[in-house]
Protein backbone atom coordinates (compact mmCIF):
# COMPACT_ATOMS: atom_id res chain seq x y z
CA UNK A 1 -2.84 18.96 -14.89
CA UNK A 2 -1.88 17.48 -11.61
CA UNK A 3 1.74 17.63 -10.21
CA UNK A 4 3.17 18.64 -6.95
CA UNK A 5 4.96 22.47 -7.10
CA UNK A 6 7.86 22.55 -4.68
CA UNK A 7 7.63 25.70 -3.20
CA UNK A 8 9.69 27.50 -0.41
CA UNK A 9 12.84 24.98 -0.83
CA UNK A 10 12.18 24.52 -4.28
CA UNK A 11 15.84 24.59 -5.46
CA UNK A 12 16.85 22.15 -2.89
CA UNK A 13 17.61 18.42 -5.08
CA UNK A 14 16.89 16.49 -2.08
CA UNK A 15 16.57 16.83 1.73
CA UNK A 16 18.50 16.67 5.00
CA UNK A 17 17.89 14.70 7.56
CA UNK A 18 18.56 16.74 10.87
CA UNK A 19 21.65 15.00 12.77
CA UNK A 20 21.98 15.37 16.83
CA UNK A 21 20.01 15.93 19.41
CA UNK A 22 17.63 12.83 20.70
CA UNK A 23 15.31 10.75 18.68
CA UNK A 24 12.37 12.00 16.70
CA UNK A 25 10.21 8.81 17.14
CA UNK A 26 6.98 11.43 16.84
CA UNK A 27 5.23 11.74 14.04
CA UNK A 28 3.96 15.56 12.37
CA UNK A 29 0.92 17.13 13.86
CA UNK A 30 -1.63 19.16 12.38
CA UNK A 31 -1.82 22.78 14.43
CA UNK A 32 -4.05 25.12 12.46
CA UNK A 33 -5.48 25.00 9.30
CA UNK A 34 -6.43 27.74 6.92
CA UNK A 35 -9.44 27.93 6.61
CA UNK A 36 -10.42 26.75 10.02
CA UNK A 37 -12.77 23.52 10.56
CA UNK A 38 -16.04 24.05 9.23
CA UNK A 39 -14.97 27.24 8.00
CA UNK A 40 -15.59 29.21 4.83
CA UNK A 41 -13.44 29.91 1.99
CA UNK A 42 -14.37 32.61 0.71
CA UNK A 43 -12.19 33.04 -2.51
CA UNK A 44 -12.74 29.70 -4.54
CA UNK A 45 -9.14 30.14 -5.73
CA UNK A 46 -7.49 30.41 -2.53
CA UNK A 47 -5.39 27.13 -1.53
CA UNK A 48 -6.20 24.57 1.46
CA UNK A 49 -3.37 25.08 3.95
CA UNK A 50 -2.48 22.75 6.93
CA UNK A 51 0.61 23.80 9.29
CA UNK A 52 2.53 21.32 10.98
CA UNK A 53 4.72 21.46 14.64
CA UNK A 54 7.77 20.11 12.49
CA UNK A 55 9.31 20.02 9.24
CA UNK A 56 7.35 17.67 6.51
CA UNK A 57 8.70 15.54 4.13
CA UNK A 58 8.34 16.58 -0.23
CA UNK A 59 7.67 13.07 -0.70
CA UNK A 60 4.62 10.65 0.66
CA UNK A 61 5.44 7.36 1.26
CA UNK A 62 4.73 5.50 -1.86
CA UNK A 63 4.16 8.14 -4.35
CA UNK A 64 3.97 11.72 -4.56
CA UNK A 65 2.57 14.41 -2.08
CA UNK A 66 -0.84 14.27 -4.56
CA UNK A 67 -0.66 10.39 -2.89
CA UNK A 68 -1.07 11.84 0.50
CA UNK A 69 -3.93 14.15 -0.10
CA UNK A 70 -7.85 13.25 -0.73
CA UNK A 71 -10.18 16.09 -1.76
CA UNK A 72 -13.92 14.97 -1.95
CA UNK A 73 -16.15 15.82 -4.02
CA UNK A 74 -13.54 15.63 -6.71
CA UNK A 75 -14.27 18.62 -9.04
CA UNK A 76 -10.48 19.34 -10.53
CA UNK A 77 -6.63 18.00 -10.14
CA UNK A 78 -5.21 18.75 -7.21
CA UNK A 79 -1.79 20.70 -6.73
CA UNK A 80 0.09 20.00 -3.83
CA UNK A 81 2.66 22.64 -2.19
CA UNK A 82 5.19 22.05 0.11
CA UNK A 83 6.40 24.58 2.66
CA UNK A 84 9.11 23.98 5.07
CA UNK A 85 6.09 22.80 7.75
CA UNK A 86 2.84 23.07 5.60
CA UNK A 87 1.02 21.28 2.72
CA UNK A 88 -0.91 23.67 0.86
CA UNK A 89 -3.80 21.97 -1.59
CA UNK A 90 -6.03 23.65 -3.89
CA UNK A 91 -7.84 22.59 -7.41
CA UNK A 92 -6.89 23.51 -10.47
CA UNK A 93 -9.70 26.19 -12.00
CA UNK A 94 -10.30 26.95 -8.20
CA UNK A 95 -13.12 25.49 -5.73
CA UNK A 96 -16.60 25.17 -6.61
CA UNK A 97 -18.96 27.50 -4.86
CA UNK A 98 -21.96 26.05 -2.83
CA UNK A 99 -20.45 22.91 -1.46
CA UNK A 100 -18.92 21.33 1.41
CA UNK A 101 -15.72 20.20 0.82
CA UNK A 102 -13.55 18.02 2.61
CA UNK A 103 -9.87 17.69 2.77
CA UNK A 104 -8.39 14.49 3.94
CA UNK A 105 -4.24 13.38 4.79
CA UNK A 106 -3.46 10.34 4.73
CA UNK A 107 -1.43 8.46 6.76
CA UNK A 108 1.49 8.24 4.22
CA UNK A 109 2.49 11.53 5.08
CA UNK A 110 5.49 11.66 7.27
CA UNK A 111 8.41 14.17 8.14
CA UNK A 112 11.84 14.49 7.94
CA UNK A 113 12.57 11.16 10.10
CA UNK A 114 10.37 8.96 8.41
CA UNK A 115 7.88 9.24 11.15
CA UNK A 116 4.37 9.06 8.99
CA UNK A 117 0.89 10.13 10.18
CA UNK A 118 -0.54 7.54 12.61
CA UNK A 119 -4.13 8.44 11.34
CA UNK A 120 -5.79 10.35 8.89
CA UNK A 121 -6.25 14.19 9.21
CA UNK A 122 -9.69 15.56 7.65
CA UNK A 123 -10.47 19.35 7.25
CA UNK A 124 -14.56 20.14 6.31
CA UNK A 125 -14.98 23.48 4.62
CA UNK A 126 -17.68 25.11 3.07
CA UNK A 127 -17.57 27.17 -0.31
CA UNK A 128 -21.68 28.13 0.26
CA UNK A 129 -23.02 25.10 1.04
CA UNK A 130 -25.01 23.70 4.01
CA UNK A 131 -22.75 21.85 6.28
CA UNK A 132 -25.10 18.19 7.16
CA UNK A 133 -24.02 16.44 9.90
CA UNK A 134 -24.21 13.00 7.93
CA UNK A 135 -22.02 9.80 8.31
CA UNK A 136 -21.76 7.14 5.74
CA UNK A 137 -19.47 4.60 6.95
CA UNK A 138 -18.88 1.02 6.09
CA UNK A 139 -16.49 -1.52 5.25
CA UNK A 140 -15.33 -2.75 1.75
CA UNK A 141 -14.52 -6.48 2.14
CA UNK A 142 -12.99 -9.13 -0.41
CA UNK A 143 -16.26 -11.40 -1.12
CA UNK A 144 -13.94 -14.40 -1.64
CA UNK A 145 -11.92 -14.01 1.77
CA UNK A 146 -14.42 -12.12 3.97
CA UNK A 147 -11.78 -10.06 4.81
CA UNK A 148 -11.43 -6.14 5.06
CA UNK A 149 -9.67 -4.70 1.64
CA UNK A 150 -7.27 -1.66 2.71
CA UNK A 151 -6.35 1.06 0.64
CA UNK A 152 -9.62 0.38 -1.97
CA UNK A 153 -10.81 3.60 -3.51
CA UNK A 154 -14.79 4.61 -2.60
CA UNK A 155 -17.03 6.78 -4.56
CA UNK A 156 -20.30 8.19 -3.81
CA UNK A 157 -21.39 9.42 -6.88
CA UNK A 158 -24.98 11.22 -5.83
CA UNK A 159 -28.14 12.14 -8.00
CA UNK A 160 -25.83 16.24 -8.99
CA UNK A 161 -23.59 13.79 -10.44
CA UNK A 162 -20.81 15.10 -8.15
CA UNK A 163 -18.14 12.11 -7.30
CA UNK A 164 -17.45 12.32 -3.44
CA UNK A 165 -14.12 10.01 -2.56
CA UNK A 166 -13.04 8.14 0.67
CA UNK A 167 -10.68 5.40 1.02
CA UNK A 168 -10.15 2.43 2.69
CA UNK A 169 -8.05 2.00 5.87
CA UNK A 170 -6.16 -1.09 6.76
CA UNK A 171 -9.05 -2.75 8.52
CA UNK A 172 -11.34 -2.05 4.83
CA UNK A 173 -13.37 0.80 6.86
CA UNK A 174 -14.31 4.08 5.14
CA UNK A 175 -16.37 6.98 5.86
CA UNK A 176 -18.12 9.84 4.05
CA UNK A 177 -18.71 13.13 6.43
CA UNK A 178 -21.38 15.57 5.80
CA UNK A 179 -22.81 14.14 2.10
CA UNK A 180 -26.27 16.00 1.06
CA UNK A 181 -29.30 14.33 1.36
CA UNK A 182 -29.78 11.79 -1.33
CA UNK A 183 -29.47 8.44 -2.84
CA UNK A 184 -25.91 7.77 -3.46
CA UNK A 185 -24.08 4.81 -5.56
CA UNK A 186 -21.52 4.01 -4.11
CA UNK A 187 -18.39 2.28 -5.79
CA UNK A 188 -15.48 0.90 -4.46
CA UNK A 189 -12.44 -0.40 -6.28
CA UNK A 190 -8.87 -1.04 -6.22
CA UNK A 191 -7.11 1.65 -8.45
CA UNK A 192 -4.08 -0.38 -9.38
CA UNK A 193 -3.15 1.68 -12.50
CA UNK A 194 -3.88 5.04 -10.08
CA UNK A 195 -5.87 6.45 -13.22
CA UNK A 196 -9.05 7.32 -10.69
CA UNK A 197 -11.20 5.26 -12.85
CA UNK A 198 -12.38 1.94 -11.91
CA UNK A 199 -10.91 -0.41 -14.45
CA UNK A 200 -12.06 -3.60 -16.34
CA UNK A 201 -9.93 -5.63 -14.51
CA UNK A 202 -9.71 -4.12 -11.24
CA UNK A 203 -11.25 -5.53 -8.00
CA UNK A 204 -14.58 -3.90 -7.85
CA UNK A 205 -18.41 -3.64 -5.76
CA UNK A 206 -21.08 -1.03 -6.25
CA UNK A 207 -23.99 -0.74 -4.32
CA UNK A 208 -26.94 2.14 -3.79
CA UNK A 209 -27.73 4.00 0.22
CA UNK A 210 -29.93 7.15 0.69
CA UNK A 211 -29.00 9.31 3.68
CA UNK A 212 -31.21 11.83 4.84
CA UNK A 213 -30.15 15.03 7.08
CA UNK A 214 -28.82 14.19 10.51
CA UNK A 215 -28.30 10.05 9.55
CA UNK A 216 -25.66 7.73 10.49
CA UNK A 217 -25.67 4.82 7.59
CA UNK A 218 -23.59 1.57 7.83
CA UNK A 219 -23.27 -0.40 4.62
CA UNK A 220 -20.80 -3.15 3.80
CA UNK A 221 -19.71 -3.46 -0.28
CA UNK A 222 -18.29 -6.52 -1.31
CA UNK A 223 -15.58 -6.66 -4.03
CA UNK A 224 -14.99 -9.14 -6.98
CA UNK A 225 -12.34 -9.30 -9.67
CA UNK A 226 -14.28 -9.28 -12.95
CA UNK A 227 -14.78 -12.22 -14.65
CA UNK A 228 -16.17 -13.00 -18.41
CA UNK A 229 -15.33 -16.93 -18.45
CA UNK A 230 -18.42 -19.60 -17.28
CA UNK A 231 -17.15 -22.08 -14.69
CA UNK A 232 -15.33 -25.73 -15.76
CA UNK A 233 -15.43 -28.48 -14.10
CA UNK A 234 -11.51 -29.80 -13.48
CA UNK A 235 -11.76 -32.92 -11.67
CA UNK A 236 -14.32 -35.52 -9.77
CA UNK A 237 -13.31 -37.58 -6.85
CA UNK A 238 -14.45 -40.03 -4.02
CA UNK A 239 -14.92 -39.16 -0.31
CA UNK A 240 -16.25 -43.03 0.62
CA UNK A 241 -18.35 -45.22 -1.53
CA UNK A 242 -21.29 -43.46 -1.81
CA UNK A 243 -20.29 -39.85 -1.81
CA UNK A 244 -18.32 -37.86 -4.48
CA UNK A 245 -17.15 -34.13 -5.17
CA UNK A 246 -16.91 -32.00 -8.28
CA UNK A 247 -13.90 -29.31 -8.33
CA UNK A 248 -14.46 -26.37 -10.78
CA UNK A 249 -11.71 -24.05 -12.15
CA UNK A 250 -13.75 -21.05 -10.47
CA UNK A 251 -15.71 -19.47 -7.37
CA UNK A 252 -19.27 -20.73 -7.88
CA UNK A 253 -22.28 -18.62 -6.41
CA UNK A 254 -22.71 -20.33 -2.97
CA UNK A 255 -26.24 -18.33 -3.30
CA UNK A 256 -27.57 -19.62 -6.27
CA UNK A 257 -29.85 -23.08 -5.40
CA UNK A 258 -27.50 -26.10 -5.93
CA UNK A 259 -30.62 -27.29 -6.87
CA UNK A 260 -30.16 -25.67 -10.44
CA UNK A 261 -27.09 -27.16 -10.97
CA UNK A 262 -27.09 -30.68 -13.57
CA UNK A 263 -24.83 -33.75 -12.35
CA UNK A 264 -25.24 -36.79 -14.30
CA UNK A 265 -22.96 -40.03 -13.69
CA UNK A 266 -22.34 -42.47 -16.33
CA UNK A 267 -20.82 -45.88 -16.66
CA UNK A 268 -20.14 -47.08 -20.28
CA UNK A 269 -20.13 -50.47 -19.03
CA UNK A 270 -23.09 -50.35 -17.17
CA UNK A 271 -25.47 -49.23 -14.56
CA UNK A 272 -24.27 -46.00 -12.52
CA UNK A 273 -25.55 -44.34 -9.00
CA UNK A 274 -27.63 -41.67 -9.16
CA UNK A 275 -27.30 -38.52 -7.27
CA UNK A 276 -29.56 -38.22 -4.38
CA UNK A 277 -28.42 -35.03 -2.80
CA UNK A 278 -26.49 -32.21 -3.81
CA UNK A 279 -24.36 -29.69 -1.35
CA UNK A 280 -22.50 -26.09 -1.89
CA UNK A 281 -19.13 -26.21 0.00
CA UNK A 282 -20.53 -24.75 2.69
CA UNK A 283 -23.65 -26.43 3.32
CA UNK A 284 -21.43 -29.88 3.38
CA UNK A 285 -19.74 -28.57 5.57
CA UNK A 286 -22.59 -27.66 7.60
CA UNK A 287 -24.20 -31.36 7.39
CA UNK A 288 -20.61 -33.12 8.64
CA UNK A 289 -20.72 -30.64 11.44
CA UNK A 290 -23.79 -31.39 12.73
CA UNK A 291 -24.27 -35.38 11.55
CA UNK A 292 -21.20 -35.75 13.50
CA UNK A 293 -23.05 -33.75 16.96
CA UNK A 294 -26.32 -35.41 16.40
CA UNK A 295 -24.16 -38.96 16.10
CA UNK A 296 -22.10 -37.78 19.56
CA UNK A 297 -25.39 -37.07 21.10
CA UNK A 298 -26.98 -40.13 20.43
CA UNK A 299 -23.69 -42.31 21.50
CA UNK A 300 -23.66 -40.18 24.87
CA UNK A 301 -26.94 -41.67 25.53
CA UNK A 302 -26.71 -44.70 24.53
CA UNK A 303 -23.99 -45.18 27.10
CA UNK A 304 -26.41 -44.23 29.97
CA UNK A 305 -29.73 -45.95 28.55
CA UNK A 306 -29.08 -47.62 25.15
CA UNK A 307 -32.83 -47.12 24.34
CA UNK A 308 -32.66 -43.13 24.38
CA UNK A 309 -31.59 -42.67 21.40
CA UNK A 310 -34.58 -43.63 19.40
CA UNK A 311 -36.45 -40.35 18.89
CA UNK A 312 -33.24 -38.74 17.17
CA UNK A 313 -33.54 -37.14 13.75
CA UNK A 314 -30.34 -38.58 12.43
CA UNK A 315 -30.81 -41.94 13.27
CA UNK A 316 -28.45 -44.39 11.00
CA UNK A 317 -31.42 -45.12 8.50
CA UNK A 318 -31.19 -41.63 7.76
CA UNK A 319 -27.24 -41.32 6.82
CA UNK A 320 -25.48 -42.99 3.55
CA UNK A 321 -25.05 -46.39 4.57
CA UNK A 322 -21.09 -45.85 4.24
CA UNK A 323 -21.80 -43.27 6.80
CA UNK A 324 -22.28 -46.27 9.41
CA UNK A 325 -20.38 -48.89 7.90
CA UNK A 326 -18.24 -49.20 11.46
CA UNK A 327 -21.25 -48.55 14.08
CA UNK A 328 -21.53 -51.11 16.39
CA UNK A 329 -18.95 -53.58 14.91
CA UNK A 330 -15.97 -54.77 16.71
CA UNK A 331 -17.45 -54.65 20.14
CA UNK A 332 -20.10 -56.82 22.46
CA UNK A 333 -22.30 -54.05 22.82
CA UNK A 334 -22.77 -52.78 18.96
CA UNK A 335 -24.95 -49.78 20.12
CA UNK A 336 -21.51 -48.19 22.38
CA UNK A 337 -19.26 -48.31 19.24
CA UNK A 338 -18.55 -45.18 17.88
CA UNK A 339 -20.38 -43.92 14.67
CA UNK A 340 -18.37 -42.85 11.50
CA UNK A 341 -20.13 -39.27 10.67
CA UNK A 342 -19.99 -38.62 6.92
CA UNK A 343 -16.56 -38.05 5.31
CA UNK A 344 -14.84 -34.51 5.13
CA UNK A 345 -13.48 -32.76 2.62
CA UNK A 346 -9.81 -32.41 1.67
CA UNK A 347 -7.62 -29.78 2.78
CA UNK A 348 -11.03 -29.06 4.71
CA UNK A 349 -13.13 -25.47 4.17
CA UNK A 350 -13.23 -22.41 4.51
CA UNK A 351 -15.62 -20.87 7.61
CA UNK A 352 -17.56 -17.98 6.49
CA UNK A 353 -17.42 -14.83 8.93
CA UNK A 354 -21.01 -13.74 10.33
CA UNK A 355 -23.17 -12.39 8.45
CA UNK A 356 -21.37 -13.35 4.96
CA UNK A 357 -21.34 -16.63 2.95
CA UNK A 358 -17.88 -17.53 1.42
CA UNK A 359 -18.36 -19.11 -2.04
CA UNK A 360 -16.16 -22.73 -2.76
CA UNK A 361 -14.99 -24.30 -5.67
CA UNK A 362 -16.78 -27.84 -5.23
CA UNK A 363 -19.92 -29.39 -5.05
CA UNK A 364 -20.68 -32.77 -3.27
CA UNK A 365 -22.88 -35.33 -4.09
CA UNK A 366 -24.49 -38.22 -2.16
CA UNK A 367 -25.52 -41.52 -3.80
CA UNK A 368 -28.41 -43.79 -3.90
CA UNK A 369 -25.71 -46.61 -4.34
CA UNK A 370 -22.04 -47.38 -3.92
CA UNK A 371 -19.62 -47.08 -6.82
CA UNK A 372 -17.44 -50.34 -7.32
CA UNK A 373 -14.01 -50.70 -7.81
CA UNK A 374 -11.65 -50.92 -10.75
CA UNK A 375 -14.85 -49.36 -12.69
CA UNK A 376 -14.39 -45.79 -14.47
CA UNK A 377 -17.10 -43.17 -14.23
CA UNK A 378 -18.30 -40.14 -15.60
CA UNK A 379 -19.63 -37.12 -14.14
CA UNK A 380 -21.12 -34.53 -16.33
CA UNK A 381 -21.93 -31.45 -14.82
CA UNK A 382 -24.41 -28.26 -16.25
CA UNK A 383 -25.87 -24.93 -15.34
CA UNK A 384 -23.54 -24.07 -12.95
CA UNK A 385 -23.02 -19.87 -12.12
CA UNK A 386 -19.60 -18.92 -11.15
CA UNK A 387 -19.25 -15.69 -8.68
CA UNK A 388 -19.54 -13.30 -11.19
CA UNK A 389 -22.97 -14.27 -12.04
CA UNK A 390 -21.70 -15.62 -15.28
CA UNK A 391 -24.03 -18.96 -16.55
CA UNK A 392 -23.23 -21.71 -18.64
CA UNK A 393 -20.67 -23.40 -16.65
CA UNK A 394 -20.10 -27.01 -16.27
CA UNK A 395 -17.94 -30.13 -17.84
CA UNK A 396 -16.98 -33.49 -17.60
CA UNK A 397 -14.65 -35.23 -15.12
CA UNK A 398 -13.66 -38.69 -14.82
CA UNK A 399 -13.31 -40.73 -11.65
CA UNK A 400 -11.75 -44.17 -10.80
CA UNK A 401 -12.15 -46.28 -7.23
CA UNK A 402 -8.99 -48.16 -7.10
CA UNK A 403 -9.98 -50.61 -4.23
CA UNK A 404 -11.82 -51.51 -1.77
CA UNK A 405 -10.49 -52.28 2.16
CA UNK A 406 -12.21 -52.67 5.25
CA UNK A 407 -13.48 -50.18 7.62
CA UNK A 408 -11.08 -50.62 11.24
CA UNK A 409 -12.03 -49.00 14.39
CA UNK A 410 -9.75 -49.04 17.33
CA UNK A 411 -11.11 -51.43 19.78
CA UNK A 412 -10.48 -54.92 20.30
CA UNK A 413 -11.91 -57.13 17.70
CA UNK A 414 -15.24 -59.53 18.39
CA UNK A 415 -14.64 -62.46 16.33
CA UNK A 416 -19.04 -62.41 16.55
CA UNK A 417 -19.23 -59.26 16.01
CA UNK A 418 -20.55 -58.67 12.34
CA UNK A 419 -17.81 -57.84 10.01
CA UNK A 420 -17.29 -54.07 8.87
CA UNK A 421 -19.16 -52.56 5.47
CA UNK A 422 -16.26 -51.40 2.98
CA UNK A 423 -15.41 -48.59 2.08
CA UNK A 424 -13.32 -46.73 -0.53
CA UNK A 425 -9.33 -46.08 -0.29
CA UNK A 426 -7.97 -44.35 -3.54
């Protein structure tokens, strides 16, 4: 049973701040610990001790003094005593013999001003075991955002079945300090009912490293909420006439082939386009980006010798003809206009960092021909795989082009110039 035993000022109901003197703006530091650094315990049921230059608070910020301390590997509940300028740890049925242990404050420890621990404080022991000089580091980082999770629980759980624990800083890094040899899975998730356990619907990523003697790993685990539920498709809209996007209720699997995925359009009335190419989020946004440089390229040219831009891979046969509607009109030399690059999505995208692929909720199509106005259409979608890995997903989603109105580009108007394609306005 786990609970912190107030020792030393035990029948004190709550602490005094010390008044005069100047401003303690300092926070505590660590000045010996018993036993010392790479030390040995020698009686397993002997406490951790770490003295202090100052007075320490009973309470951690945000919990208890058990909130402030880390023992890995985990092998019993910790007890935490307080002394006037000491935390003393130790496990409940004692240490176990022939390990390493390490001992970790957190920053959340602070003393009698408020003044917490600017970093953590880690004490390696040994109970019997050989101390490894191994590192395995890494950062745990939210696989929607791409960003660094802080304060997510890590476990390295290796083939003796012993749990070793670090914890996430505010940047998502973590680090593991003289592990054994072995393959490890590692397991990171966000304890938000502080049971130790990770929980069915906690934030969670598990992965597997083996570290030999002497190593330095680096491994990056990405974390998901759970999910049970196949993706549904919400809504269906127009970017211009010949391109559309699908908007699902959930993350879809940027790395599963959009290939796999089924998108039918229907007209009751009639005929409807077909779908001639399908994009992820991010690979859209990848083809705007550079259409639109190719395009810039080629107009750059142009305006030095209007014949160098044949050779160009994205030459205007090979865009949706939308895409072009406004190249060359409205001026006497149609080749110096500028080119309309394909349409963007709205409220825009979001960039993945390097290295990591950030999923999206959408999925754009490109037609073989233009929708028409004032006609309703159907899109049917199938075989779509959310984040979670989960198959099935799909739907139907109606669309509607109000009207149609003329391209404009902002140059003075050529009444023999050739008049602008449309294209769509909802």
């Amino acid at each position: 049973m786990a609970g912190t035993i107030v020792g030393l000022t035990g029948a004190c109901a709550s602490q005094e701040v010390p008044t005069g003197g100047p401003q303690d703006l300092r926070p505590p530091v660590v000045v010996r610990t018993d036993p010392d650094t790479f030390g040995a315990l020698e009686n397993l049921g002997d406490q951790v001790t770490f003295h202090f230059d100052e007075r320490v608070s009973e309470r951690a910020a945000g919990g208890d003094l058990e909130d402030a301390v880390s023992v890995s590997p985990s092998t019993g509940d910790i007890q935490v005593r307080h002394g006037r300028s000491s935390i003393s740890v130790e496990i409940e049925g004692g240490f176990q013999a022939g390990l390493v242990y390490r001992v970790t404050l957190l920053p959340v420890l602070s003393d009698l001003f408020g003044n917490q621990l600017r970093d953590p404080f880690e004490l390696v022991f040994s109970t019997g075991g050989e101390t490894s000089p191994t590192t395995l580091a890494g950062e745990v980082w939210d696989r929607i955002t791409g960003q660094g999770r802080e304060g997510v629980i890590v476990r390295a759980v290796g083939e003796d079945s012993l749990v070793h624990v670090a914890r996430t800083d505010a940047n998502g890094i973590f680090a593991f300090r003289y592990l054994p040899s072995g393959t490890f899975v590692l397991t990171a998730f966000e304890d938000l009912d502080r049971d130790g356990d990770v929980g069915p619907i906690e934030v969670q990523g598990s992965i597997e490293a083996q570290i030999e003697a002497l190593d330095t790993l680096l491994v990056d685990i990405s974390v998901l909420a759970p999910d049970t539920t196949p993706a549904i498709a919400t809504s269906a809209e127009v970017l211009d006439s010949v391109t559309i996007f699908v908007e699902f209720d959930d993350f879809l699997d940027p790395e599963v082939s959009v290939d796999q995925i089924g998108l039918i359009i229907t007209q009751p009335g009639g005929s409807a386009p077909a779908i001639t190419r399908l994009f992820h989020e991010h690979q859209y946004r990848d083809f705007v980006e550079l259409t639109n440089d190719s395009l810039a390229r080629i107009d750059s040219l142009e305006a030095v010798d209007q014949e160098a831009s044949g050779g160009d891979t994205l030459a205007s046969d090979s865009l949706p003809q939308d895409s072009l509607a406004t190249a060359g009109v409205g001026t006497s030399t149609p080749s110096l206009a500028t080119r309309e690059g394909p349409p963007s999505l709205p409220g825009g995208t979001q960039a993945s960092p390097p290295g990591r692929l950030l999923p999206g909720r959408r999925v754009v199509g490109q037609l073989d021909l233009p929708v028409e106005a004032g006609v309703e259409y159907q899109v049917t979608t199938s075989f779509v795989v959310n984040m979670n890995g989960i198959m099935g997903g799909g739907g139907e989603a109606m669309f509607i082009v109000e009207s149609l109105v003329p391209d404009t580009v902002d140059v003075e108007p050529d009444p023999s110039a050739i008049q602008p394609d449309t294209a769509l306005s909802r």
